[in-house]
C-alpha atoms as a PDB file:
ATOM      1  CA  UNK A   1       0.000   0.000   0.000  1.00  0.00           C
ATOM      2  CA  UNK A   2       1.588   3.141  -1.187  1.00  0.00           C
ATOM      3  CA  UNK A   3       1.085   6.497   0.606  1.00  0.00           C
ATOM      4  CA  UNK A   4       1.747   9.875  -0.334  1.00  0.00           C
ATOM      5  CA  UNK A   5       4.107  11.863   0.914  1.00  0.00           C
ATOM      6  CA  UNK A   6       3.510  15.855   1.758  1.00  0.00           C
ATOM      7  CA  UNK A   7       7.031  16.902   1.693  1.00  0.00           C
ATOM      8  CA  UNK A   8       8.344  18.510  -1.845  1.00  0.00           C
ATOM      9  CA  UNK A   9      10.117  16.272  -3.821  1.00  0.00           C
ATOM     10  CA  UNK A  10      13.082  18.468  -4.509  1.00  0.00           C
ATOM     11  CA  UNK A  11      14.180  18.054  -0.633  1.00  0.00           C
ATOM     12  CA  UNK A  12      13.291  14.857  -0.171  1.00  0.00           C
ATOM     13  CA  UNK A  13      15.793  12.040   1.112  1.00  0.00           C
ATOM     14  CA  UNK A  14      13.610   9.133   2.594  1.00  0.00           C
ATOM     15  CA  UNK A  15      15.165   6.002   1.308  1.00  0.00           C
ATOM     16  CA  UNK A  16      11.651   4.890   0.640  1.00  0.00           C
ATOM     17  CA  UNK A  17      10.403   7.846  -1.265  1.00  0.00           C
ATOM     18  CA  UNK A  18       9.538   7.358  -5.460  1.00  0.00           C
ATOM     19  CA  UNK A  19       9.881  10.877  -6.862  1.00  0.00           C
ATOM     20  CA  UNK A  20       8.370   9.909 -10.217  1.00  0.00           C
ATOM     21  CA  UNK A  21       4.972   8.717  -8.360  1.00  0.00           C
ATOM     22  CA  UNK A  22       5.639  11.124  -5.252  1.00  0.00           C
ATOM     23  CA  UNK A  23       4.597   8.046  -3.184  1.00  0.00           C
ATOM     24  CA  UNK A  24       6.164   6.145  -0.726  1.00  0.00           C
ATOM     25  CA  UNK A  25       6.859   2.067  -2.082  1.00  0.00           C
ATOM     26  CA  UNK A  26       6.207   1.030   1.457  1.00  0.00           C
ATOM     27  CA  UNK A  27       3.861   1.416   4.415  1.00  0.00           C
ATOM     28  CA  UNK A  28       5.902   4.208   6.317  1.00  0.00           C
ATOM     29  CA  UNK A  29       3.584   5.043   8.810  1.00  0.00           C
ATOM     30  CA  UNK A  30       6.753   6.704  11.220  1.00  0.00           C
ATOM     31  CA  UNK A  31       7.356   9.473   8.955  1.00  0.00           C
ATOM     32  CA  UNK A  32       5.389  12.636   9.660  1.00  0.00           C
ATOM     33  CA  UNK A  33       4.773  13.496   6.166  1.00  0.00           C
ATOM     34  CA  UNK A  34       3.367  10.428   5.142  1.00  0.00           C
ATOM     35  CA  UNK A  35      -0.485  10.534   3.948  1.00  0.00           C
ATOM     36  CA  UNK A  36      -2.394   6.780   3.659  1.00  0.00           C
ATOM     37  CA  UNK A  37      -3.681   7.604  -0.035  1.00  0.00           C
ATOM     38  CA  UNK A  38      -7.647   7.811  -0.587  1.00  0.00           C
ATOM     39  CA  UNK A  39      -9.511   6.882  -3.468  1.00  0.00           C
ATOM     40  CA  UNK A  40     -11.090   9.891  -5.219  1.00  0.00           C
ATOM     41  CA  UNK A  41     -14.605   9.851  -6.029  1.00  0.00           C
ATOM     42  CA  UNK A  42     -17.001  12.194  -8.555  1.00  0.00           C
ATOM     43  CA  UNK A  43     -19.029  14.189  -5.869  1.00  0.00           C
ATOM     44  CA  UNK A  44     -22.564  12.366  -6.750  1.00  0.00           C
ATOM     45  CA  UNK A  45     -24.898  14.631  -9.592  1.00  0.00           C
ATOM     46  CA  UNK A  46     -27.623  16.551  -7.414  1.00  0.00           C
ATOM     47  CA  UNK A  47     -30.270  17.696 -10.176  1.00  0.00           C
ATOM     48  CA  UNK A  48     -31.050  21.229  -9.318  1.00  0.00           C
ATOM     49  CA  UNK A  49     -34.707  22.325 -10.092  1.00  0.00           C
ATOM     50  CA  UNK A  50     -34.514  24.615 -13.355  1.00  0.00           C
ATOM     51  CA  UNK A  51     -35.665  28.424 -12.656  1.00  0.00           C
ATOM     52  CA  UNK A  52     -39.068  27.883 -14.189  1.00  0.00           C
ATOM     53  CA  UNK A  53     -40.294  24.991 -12.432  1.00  0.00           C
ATOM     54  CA  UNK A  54     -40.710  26.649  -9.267  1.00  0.00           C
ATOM     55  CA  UNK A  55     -44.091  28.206 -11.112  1.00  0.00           C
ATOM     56  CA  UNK A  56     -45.399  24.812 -11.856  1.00  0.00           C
ATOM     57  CA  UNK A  57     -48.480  23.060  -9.799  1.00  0.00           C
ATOM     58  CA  UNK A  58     -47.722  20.161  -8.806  1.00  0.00           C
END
């Protein structure tokens, strides 16, 4: 499980650090910049009622 790693690449030295994925190859939980990675997701479509259906009876 990689993690990602908050310090700048340019000054990094961990032994453990990949700059080319900016992600630590091991679990490296003792550093304090390391960040456990999260999946993103796509915030979840909320329809919005159009301007002109607020005059509608329903």
């Amino acid at each position: 499980m990689a993690g990602n790693c908050e310090l700048h690449p340019d000054i990094n030295q961990c032994p453990h650090f990949e700059p080319i994925k900016g992600e630590y190859c091991i679990k490296n939980e003792f550093c304090g910049f390391y960040g456990k990675s999260k999946p993103q997701t796509e915030p979840k479509y909320i329809r919005q009622p159009r301007w002109y259906e607020k005059y509608y009876k329903k």
